[in-house]
N, C-alpha and C. Protein backbone atom coordinates (compact mmCIF):
# COMPACT_ATOMS: atom_id res chain seq x y z
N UNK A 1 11.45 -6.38 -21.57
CA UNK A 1 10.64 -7.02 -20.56
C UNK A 1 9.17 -6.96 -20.96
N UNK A 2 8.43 -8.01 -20.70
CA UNK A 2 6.99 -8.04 -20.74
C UNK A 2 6.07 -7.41 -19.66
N UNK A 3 4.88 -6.84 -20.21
CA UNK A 3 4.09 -6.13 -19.07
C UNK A 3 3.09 -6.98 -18.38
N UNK A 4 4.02 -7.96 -17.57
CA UNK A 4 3.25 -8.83 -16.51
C UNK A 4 2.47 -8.03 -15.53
N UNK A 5 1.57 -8.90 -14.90
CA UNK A 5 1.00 -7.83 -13.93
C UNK A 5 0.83 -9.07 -12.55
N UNK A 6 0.30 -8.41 -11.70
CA UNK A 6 0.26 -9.30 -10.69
C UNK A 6 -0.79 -8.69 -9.00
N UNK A 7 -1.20 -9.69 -8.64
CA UNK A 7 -1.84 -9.20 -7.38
C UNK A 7 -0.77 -9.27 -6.05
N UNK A 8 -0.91 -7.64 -5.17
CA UNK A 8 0.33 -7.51 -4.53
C UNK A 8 -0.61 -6.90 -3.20
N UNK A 9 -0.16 -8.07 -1.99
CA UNK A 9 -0.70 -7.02 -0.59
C UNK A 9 -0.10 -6.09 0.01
N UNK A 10 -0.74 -5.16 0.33
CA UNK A 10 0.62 -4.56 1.13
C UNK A 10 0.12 -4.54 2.40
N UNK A 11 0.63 -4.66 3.62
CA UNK A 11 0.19 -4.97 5.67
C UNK A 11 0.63 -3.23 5.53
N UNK A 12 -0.25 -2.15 5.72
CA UNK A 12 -0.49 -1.23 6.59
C UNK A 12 -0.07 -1.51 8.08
N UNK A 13 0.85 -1.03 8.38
CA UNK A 13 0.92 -1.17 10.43
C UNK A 13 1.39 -0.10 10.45
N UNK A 14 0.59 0.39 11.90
CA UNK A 14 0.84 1.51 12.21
C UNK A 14 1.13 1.42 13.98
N UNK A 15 0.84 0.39 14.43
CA UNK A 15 1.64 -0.14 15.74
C UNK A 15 1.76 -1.26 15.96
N UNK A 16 3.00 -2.10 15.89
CA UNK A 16 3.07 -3.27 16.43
C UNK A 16 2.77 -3.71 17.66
N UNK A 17 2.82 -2.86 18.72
CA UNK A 17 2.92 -2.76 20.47
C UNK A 17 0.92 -3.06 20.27
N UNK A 18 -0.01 -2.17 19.30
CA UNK A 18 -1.16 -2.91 19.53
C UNK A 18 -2.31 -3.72 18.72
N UNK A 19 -1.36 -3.97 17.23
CA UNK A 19 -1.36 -4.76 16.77
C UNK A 19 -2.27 -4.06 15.53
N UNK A 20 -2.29 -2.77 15.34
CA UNK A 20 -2.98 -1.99 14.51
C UNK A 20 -2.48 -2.03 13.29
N UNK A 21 -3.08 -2.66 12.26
CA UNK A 21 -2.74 -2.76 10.59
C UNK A 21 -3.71 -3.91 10.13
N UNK A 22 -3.51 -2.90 8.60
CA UNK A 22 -4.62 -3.30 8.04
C UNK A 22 -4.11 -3.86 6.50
N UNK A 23 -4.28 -4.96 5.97
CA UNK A 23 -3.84 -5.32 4.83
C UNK A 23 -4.71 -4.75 3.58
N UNK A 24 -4.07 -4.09 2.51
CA UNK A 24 -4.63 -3.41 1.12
C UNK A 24 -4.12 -4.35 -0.38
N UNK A 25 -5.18 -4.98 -0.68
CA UNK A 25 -5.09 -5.40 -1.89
C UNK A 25 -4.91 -4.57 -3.14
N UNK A 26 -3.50 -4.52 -4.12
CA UNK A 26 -3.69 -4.04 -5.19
C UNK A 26 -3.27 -5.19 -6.16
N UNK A 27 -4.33 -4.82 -7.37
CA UNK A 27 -4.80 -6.21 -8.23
C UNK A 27 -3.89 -5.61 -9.86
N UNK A 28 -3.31 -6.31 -10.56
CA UNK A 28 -2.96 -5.70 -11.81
C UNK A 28 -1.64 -4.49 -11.58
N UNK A 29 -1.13 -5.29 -10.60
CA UNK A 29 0.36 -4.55 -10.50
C UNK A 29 1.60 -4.97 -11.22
N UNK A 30 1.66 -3.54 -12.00
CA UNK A 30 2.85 -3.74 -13.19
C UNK A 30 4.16 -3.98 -12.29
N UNK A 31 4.86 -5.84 -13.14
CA UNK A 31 6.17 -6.09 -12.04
C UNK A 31 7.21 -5.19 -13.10
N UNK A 32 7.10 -4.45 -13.53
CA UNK A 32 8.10 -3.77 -14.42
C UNK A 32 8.43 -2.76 -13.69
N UNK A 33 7.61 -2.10 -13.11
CA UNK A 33 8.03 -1.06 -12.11
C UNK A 33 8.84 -1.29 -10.76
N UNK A 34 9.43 -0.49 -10.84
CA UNK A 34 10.84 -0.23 -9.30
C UNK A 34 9.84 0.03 -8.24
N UNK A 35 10.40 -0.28 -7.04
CA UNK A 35 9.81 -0.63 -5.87
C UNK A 35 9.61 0.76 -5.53
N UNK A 36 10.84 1.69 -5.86
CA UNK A 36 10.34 2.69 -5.28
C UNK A 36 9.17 3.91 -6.27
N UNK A 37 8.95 3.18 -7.40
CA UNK A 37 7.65 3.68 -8.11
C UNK A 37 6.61 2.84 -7.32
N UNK A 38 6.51 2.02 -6.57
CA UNK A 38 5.11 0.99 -6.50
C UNK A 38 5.22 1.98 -5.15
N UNK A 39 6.16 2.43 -4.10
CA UNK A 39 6.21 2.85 -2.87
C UNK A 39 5.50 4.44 -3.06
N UNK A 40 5.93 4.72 -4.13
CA UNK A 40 5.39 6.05 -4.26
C UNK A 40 3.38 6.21 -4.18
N UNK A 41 3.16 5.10 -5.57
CA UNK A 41 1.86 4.76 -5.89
C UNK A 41 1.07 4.44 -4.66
N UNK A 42 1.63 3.61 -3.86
CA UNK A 42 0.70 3.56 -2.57
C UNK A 42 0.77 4.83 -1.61
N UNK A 43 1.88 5.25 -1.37
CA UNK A 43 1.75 6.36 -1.00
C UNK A 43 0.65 7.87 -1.22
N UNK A 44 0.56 7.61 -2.30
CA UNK A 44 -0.50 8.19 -2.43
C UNK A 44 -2.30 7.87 -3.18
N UNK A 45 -1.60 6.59 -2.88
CA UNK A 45 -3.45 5.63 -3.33
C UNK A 45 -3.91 5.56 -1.52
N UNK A 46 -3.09 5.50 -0.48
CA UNK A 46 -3.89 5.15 0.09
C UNK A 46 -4.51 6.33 1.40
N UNK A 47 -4.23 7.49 0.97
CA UNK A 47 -5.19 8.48 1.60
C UNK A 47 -6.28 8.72 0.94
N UNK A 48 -6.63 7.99 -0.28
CA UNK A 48 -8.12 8.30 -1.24
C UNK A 48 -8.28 7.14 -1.14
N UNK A 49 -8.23 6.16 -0.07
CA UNK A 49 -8.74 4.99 -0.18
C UNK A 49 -10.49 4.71 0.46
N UNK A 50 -11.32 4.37 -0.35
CA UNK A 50 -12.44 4.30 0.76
C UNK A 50 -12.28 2.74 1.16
N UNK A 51 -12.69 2.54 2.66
CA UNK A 51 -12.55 1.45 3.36
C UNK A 51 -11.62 1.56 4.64
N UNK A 52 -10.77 2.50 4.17
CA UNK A 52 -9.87 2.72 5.39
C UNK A 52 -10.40 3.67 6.61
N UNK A 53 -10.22 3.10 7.75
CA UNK A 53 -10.68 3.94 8.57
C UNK A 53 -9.37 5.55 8.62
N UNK A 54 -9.77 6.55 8.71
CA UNK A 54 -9.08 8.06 9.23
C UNK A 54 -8.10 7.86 9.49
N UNK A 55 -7.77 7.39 10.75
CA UNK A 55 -6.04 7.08 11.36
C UNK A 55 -5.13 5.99 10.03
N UNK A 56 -5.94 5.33 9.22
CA UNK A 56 -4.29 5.19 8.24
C UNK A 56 -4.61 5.82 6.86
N UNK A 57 -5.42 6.70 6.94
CA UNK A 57 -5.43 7.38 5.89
C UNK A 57 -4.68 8.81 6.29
N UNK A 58 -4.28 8.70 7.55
CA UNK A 58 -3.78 10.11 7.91
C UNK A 58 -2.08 9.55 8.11
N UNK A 59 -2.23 8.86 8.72
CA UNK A 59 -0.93 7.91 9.16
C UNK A 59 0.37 8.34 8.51
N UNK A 60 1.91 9.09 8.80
CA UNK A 60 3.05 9.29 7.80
C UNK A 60 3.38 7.92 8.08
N UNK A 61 3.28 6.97 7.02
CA UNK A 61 3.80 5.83 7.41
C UNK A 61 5.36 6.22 6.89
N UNK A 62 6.93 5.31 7.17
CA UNK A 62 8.02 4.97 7.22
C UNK A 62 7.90 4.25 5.88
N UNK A 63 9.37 3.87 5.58
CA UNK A 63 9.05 3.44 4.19
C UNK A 63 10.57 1.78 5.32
């Protein structure tokens, strides 16, 4: 396989009931990797994220 890359959003929600989420751009995402390597990577890119407000940097999000 070739090391394509690609720009990938991911929708942060953390309540549907009030409509709280926030969409995170990652740019130069290797499609070679398994979802649950990309699930991991955000998992922990986005408590060192600056831009995010506290509550989804604290957030256990669900997978």
């Amino acid at each position: 396989m070739s090391a394509e890359s690609s720009t990938i959003t991911v929708r942060l929600v953390r309540s549907f009931e009030h409509r709280n989420f926030r969409p995170v751009v990652y740019h130069g995402v290797n499609l070679d990797q398994t979802v649950k390597q990309f699930m991991n990577f955000v998992q922990k890119d986005v408590p060192s994220r600056t831009g995010l407000p506290p509550p989804f940097k604290n957030y256990k999000y669900g997978t």
